[in-house]
N, C-alpha and C. Protein backbone atom coordinates (compact mmCIF):
# COMPACT_ATOMS: atom_id res chain seq x y z
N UNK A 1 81.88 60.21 128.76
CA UNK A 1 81.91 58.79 129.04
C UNK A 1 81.90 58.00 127.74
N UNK A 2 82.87 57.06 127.83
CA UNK A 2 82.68 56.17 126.60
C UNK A 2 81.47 55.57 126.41
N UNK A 3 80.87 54.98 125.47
CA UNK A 3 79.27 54.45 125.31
C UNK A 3 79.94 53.25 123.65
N UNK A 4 79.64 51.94 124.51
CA UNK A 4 79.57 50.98 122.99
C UNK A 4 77.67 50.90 122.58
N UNK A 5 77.52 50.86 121.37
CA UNK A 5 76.40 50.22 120.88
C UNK A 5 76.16 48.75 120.19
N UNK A 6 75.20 48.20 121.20
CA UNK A 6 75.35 46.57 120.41
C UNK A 6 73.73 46.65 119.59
N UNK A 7 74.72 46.48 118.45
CA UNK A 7 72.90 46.11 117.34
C UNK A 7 72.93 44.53 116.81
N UNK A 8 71.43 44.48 117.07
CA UNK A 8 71.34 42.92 116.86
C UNK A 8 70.49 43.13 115.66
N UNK A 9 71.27 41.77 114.80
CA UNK A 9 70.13 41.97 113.81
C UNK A 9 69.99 40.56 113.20
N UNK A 10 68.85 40.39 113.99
CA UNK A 10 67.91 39.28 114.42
C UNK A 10 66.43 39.63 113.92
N UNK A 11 65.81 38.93 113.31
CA UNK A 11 64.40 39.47 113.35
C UNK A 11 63.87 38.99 114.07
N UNK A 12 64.47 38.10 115.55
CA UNK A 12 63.43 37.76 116.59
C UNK A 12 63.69 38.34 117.50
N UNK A 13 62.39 38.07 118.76
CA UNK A 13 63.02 39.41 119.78
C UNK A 13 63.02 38.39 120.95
N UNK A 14 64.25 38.88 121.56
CA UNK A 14 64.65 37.83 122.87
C UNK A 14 65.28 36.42 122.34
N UNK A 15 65.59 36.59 121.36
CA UNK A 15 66.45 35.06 120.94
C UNK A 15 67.78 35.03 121.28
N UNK A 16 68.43 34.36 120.61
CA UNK A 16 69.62 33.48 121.39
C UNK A 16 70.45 35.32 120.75
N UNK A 17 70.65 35.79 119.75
CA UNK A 17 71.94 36.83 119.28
C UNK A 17 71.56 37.90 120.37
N UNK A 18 70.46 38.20 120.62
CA UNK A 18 69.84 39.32 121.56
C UNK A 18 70.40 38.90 122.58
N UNK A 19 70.53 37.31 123.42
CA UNK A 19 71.23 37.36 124.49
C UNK A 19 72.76 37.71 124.91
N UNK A 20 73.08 36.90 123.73
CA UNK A 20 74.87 37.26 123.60
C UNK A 20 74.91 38.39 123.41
N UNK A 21 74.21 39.26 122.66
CA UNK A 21 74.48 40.99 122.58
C UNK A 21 74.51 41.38 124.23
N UNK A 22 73.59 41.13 125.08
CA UNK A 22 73.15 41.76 126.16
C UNK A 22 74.11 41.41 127.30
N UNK A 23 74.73 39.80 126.93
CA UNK A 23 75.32 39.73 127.25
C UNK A 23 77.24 40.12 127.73
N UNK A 24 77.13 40.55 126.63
CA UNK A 24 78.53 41.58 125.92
C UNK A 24 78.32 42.48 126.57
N UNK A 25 77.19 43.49 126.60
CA UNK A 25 77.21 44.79 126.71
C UNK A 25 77.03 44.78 128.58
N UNK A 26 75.91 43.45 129.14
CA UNK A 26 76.17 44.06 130.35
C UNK A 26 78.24 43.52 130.59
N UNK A 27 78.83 42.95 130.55
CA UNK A 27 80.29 42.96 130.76
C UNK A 27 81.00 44.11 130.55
N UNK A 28 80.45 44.76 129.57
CA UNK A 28 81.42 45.75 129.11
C UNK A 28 80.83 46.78 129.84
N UNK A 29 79.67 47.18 130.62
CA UNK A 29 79.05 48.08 131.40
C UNK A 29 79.67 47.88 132.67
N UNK A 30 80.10 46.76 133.05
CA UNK A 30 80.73 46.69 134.69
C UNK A 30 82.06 47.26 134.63
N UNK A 31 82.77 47.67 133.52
CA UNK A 31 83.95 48.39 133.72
C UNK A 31 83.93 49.94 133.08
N UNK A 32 82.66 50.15 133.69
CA UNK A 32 82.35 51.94 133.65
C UNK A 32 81.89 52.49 132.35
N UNK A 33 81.70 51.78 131.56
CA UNK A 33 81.22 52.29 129.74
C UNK A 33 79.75 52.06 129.55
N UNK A 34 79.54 53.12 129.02
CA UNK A 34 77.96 53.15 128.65
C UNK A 34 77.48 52.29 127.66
N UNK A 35 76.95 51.70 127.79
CA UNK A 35 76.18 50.81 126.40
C UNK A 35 74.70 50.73 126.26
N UNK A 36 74.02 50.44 125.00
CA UNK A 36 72.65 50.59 124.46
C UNK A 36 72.64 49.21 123.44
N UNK A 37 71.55 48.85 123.46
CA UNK A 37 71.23 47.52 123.38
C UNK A 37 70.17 48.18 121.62
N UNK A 38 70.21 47.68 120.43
CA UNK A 38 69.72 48.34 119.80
C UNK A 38 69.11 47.18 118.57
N UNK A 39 67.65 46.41 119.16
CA UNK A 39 67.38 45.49 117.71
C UNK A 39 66.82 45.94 116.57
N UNK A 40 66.73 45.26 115.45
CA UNK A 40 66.54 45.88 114.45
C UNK A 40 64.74 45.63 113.95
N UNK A 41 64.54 44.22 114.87
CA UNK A 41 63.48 43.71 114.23
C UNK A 41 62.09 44.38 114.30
N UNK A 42 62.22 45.26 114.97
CA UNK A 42 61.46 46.51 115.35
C UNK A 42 61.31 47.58 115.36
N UNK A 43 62.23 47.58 114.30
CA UNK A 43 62.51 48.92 113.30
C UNK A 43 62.24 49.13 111.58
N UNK A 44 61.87 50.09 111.43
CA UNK A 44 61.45 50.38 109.57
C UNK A 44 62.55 50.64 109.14
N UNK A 45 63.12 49.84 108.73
CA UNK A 45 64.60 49.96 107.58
C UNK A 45 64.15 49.51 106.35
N UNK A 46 64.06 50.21 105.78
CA UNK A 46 64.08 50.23 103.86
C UNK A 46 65.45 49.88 103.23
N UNK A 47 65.19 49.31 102.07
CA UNK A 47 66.60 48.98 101.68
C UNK A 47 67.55 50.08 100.88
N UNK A 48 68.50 49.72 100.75
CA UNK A 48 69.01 51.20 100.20
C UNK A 48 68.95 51.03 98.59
N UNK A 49 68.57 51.97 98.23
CA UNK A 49 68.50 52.40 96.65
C UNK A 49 69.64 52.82 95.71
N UNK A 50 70.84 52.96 96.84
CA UNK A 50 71.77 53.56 94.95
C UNK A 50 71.99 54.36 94.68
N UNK A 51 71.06 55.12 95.50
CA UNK A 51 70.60 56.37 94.51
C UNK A 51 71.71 57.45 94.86
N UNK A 52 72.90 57.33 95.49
CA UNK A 52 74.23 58.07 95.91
C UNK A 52 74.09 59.21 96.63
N UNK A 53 72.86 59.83 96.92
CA UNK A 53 72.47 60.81 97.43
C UNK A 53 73.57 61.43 98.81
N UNK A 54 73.86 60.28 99.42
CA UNK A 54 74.50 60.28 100.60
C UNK A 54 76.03 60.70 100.63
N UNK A 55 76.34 60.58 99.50
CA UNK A 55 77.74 61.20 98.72
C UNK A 55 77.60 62.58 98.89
N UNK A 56 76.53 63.19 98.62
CA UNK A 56 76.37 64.44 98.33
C UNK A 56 76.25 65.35 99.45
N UNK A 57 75.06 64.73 100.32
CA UNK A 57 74.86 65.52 101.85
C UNK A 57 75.62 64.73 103.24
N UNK A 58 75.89 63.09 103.04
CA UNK A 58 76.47 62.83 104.15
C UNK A 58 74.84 62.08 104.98
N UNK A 59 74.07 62.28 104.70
CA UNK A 59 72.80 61.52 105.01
C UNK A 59 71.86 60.65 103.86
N UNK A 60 71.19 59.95 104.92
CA UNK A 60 70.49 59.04 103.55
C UNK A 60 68.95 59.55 102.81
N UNK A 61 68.64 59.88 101.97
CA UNK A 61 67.62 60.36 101.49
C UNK A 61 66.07 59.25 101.72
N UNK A 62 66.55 58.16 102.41
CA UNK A 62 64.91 57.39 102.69
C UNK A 62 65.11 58.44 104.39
N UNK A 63 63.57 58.31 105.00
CA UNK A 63 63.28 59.01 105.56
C UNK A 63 62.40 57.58 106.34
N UNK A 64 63.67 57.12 107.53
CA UNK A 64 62.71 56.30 107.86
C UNK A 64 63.56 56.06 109.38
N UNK A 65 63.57 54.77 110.39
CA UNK A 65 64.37 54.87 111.66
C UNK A 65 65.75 54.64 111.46
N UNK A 66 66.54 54.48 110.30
CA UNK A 66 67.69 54.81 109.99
C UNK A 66 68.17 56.44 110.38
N UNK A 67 68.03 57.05 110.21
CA UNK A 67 68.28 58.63 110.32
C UNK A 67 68.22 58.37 112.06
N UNK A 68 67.39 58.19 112.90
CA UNK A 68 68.17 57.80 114.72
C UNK A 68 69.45 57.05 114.69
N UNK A 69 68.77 55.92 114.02
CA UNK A 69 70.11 54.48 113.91
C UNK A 69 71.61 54.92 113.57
N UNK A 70 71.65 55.57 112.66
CA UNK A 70 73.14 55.74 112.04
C UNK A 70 73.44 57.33 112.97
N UNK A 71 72.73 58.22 113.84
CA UNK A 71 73.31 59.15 114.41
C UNK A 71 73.93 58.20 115.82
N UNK A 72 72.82 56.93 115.90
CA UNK A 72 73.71 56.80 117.54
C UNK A 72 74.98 55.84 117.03
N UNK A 73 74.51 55.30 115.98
CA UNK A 73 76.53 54.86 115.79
C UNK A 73 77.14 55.46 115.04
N UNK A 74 76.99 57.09 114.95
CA UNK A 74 78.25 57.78 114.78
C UNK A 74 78.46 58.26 116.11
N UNK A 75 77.72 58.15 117.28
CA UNK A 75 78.10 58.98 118.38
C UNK A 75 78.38 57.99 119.26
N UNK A 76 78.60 56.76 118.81
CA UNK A 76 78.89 55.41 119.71
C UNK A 76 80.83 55.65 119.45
N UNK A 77 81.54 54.91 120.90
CA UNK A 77 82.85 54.64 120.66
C UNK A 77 83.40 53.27 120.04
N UNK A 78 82.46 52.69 120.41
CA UNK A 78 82.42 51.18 120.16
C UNK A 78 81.07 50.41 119.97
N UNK A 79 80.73 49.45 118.91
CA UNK A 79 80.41 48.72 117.83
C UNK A 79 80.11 47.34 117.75
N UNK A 80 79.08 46.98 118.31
CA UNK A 80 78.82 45.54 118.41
C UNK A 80 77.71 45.40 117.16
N UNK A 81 78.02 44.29 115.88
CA UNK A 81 77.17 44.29 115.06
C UNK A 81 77.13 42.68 115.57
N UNK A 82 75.72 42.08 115.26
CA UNK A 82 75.55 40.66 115.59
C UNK A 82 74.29 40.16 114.14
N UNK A 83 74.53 38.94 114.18
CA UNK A 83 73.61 38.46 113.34
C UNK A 83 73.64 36.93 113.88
N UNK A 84 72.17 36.16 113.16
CA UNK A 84 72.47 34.34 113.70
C UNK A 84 72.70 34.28 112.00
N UNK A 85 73.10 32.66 111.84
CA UNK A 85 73.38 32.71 110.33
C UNK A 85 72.60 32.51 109.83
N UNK A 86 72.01 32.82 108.15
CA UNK A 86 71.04 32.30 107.58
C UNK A 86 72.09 32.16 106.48
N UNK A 87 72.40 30.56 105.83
CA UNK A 87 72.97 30.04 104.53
C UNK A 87 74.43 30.38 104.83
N UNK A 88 74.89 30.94 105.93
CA UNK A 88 76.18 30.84 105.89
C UNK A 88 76.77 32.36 105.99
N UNK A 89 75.21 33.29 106.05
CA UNK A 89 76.04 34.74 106.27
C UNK A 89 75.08 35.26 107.16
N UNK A 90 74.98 36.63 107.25
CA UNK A 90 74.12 37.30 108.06
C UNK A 90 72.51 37.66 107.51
N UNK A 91 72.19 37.60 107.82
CA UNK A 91 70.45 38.35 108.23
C UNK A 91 70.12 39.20 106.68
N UNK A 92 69.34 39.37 106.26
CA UNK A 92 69.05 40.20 105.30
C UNK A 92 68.89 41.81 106.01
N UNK A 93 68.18 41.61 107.33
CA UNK A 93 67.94 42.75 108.04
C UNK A 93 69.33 43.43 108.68
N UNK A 94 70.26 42.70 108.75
CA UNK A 94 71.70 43.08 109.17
C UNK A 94 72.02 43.78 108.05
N UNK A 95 72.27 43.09 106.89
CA UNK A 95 72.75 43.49 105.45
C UNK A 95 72.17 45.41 105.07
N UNK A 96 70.89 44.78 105.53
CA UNK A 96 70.28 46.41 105.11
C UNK A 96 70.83 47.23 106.32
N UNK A 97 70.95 47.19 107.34
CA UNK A 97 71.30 48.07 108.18
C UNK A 97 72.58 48.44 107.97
N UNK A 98 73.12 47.59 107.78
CA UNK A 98 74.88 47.72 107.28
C UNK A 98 75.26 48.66 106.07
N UNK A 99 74.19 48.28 105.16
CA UNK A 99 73.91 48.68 103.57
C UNK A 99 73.84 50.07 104.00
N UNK A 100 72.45 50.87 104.53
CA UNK A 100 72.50 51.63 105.12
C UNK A 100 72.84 52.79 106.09
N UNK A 101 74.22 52.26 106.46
CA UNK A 101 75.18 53.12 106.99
C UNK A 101 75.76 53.54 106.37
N UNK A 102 75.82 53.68 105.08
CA UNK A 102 76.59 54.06 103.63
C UNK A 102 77.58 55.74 104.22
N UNK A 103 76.33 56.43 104.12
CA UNK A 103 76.40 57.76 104.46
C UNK A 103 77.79 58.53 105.41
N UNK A 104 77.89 57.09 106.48
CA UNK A 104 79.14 57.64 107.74
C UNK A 104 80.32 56.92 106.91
N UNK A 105 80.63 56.85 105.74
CA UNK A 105 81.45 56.45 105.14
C UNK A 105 82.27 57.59 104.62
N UNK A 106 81.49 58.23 103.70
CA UNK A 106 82.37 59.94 103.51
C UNK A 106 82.96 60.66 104.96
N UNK A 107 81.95 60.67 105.71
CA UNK A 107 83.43 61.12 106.89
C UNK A 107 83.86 60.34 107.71
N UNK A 108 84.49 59.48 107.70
CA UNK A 108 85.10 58.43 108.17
C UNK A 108 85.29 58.51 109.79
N UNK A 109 83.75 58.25 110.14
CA UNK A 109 82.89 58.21 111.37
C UNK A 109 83.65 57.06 111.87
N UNK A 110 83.81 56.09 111.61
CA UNK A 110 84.32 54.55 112.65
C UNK A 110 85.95 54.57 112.46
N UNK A 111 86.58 55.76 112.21
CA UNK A 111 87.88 55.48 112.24
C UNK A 111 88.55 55.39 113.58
N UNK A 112 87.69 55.76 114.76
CA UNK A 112 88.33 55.35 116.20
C UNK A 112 87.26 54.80 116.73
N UNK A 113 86.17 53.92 116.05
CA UNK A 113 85.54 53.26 116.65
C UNK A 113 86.07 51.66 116.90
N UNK A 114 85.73 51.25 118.18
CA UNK A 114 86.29 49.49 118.29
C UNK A 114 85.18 48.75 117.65
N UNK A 115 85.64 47.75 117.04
CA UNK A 115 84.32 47.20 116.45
C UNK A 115 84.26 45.77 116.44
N UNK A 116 82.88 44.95 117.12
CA UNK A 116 83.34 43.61 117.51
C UNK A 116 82.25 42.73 116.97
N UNK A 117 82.36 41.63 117.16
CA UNK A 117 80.79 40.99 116.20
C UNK A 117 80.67 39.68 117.23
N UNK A 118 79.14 39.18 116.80
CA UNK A 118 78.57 38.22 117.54
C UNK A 118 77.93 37.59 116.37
N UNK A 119 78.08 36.47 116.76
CA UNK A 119 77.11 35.39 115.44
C UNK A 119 76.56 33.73 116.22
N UNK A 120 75.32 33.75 116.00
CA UNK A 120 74.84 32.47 116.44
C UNK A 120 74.34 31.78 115.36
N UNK A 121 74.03 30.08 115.64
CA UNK A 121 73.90 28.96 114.60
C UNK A 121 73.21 28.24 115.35
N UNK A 122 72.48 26.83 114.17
CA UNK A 122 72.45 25.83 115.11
C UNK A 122 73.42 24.92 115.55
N UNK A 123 74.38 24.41 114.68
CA UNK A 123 75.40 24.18 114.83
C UNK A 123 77.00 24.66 115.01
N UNK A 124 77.68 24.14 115.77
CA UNK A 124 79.27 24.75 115.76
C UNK A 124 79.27 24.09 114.49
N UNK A 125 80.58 25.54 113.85
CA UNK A 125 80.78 25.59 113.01
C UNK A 125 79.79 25.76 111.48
N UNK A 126 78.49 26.43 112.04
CA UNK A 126 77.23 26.45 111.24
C UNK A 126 77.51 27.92 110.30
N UNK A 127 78.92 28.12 109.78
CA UNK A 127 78.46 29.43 109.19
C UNK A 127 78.73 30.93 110.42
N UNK A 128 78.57 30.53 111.47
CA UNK A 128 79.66 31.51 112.41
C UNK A 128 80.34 32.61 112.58
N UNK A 129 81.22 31.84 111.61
CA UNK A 129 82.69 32.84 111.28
C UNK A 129 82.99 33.43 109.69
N UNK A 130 81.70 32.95 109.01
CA UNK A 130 81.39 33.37 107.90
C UNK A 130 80.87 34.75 108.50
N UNK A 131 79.62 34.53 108.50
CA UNK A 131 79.10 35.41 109.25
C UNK A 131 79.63 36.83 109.89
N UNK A 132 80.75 36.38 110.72
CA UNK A 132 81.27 37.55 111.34
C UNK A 132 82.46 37.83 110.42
N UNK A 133 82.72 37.47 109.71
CA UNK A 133 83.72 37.69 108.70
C UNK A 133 83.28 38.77 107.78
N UNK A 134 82.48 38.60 107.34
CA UNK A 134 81.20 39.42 106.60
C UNK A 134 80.78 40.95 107.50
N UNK A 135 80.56 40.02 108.37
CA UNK A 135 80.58 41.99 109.43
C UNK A 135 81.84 42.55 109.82
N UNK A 136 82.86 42.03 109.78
CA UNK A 136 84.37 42.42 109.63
C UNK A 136 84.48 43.01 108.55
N UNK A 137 84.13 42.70 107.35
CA UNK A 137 84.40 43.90 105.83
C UNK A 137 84.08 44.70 106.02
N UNK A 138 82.31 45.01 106.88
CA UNK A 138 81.55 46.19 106.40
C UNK A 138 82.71 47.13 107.59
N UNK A 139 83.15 46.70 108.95
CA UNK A 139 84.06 47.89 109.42
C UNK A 139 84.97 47.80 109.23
N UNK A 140 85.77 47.17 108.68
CA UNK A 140 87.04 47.45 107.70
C UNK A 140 87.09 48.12 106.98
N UNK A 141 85.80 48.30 106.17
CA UNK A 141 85.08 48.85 104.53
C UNK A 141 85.33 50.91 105.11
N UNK A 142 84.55 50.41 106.52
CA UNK A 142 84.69 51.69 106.94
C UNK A 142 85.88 52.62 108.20
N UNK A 143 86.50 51.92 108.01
CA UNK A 143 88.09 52.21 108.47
C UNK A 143 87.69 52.09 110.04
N UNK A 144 87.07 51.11 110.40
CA UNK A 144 86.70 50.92 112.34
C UNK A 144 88.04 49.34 112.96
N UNK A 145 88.19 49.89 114.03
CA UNK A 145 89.38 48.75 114.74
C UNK A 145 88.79 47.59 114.88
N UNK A 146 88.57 46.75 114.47
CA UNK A 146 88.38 45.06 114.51
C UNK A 146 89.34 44.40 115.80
N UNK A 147 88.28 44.50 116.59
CA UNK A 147 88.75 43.34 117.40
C UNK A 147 88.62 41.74 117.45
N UNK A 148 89.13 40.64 117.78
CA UNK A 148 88.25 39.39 118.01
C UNK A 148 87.82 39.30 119.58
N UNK A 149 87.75 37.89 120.33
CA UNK A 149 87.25 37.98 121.44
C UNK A 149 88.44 37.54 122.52
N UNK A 150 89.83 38.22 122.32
CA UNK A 150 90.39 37.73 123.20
C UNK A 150 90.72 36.81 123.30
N UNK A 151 91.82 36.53 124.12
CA UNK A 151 92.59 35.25 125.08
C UNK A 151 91.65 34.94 126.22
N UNK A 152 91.49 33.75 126.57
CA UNK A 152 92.15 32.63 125.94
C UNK A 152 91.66 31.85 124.29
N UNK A 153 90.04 31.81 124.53
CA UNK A 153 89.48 31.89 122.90
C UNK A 153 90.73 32.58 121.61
N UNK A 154 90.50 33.58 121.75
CA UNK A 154 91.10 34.59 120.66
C UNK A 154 90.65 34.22 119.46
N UNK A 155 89.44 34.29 118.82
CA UNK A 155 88.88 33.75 117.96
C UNK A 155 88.18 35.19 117.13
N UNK A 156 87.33 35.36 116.25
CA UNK A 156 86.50 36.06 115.28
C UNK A 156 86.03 36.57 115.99
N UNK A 157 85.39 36.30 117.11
CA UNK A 157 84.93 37.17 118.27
C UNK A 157 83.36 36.18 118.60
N UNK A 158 82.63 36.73 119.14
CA UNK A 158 81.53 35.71 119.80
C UNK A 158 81.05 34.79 119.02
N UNK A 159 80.80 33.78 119.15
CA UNK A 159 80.14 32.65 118.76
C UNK A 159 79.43 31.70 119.58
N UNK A 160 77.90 31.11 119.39
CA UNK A 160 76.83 30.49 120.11
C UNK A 160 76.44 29.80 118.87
N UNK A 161 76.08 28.52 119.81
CA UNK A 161 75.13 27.33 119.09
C UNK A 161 73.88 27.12 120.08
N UNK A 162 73.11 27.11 119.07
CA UNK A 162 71.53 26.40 119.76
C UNK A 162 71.10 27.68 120.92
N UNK A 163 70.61 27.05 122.03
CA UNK A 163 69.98 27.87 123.67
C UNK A 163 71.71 28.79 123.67
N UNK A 164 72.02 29.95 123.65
CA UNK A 164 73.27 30.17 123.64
C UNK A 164 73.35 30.32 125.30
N UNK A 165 71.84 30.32 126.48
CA UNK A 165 72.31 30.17 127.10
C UNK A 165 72.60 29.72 128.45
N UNK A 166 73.08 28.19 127.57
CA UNK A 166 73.35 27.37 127.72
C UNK A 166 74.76 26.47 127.01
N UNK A 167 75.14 27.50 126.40
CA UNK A 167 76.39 27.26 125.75
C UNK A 167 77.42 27.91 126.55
N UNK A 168 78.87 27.13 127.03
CA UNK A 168 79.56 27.76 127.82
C UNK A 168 80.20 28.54 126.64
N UNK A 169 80.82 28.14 125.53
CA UNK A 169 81.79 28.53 124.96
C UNK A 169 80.71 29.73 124.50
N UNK A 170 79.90 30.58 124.23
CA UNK A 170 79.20 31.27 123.87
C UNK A 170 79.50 31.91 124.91
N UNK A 171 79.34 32.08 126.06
CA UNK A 171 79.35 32.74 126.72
C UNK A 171 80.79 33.74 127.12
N UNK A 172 81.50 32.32 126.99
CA UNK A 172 82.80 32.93 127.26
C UNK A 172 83.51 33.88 126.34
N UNK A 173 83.12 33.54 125.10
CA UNK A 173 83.60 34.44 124.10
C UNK A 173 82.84 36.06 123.93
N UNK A 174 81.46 36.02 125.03
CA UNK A 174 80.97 37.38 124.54
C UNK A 174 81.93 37.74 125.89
N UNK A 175 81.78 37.29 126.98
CA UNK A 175 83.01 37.82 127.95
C UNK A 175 84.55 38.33 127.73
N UNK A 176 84.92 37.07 126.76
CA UNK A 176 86.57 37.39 126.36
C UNK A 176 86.51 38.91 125.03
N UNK A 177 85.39 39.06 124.69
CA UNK A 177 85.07 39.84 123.54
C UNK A 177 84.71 41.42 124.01
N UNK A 178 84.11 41.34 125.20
CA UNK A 178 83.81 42.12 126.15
C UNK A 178 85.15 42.97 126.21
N UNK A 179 85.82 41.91 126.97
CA UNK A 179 87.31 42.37 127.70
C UNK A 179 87.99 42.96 126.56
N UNK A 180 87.98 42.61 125.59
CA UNK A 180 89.11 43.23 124.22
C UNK A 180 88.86 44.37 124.17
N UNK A 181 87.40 44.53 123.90
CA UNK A 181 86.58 45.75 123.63
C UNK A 181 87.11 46.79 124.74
N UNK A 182 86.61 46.40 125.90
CA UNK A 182 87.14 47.84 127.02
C UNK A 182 88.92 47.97 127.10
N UNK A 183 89.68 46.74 126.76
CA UNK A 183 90.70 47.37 126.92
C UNK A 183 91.44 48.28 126.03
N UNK A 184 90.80 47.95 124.50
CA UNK A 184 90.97 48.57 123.28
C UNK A 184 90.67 50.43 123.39
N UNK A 185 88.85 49.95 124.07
CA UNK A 185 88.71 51.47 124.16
C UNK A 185 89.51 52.42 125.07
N UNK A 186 89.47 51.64 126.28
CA UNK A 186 90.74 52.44 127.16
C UNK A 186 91.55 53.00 126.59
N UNK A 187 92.06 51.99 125.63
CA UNK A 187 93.75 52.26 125.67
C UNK A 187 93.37 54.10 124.57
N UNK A 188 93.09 53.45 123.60
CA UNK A 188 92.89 54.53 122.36
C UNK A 188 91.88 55.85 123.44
N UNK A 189 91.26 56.02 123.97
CA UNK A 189 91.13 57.19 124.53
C UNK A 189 91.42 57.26 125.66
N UNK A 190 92.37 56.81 125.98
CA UNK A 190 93.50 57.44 127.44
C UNK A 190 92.89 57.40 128.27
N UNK A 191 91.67 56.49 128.71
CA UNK A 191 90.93 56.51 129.98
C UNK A 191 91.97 55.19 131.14
């Protein structure tokens, strides 16, 4: 069975990116795909050191809930990274988790993964699409399919302002983002 993973990386729990994540993932669960809901703010992530180790064995030498984290998104088909903005990009706690996937880079783990992003603000146009632009390199960086959120939107992919929910256009885009996602995965594994 296909399985997407949505990681939020939010350091609050139950806030507005956690909803749009949950929200994505239950959509993309009503058309038969497994998904896991995965925050960060409740997790021991250390930052990464440099220290290249991961070149060498393919794993990261800190010894902390990274080593779960990066096995379930190499064993994920599809890739929801989310952040809200802080200054116009993502999360420091995103950054490190991202930073931290270093390792699935030598075997080019996300090369048939779909990969989609979510970003909330207080304002439209608050940094957004910076934001998800920024989580677009790191799976580009790592050879994963970039989707946005679909027609009719067809935009960077999710975006929320303020209560997201209570934002239509938030909503609609984790829906239209949803839809890309399962038809993407379909297509590429012949389901």
């Amino acid at each position: 069975m296909l399985k997407v993973v949505g990681i939020v990386g939010s350091p609050r729990s139950e806030g507005n990116t956690e909803f749009m994540v949950r929200t994505t993932l239950d959509k993309i669960s009503e058309n038969g795909i497994e998904t896991e809901l995965i925050t960060l703010h409740d997790k021991n992530i250390q930052y990464c050191s440099g220290c290249d180790g991961c070149k060498k064995t393919n794993k990261c030498v800190i010894d902390d809930d990274m080593q779960e984290l990066t096995e379930k998104v190499k064993e994920a088909d599809g890739i929801i990274m989310s952040s809200p903005v802080y200054f116009g990009d993502m999360t420091g706690l995103a950054k490190t988790f991202i930073d931290r996937l270093r390792p699935l880079r030598n075997i080019h783990a996300f090369k048939y993964k779909v990969c989609g992003a979510i970003s909330t603000g207080g304002f439209r146009n608050g940094g957004q699409e910076t934001t998800i632009h920024s989580i677009y390199d790191f799976f580009l960086i790592q050879g994963g399919i970039v989707v946005g959120d679909d027609r009719p939107t067809a935009h960077y992919g999710a975006t929320g302002v303020g209560n997201t929910k209570e934002d239509d256009i938030a909503l609609a885009t984790c829906n239209h983002l949803a839809s890309r996602m399962v038809d993407v995965l379909k297509k590429i594994n012949n389901v």
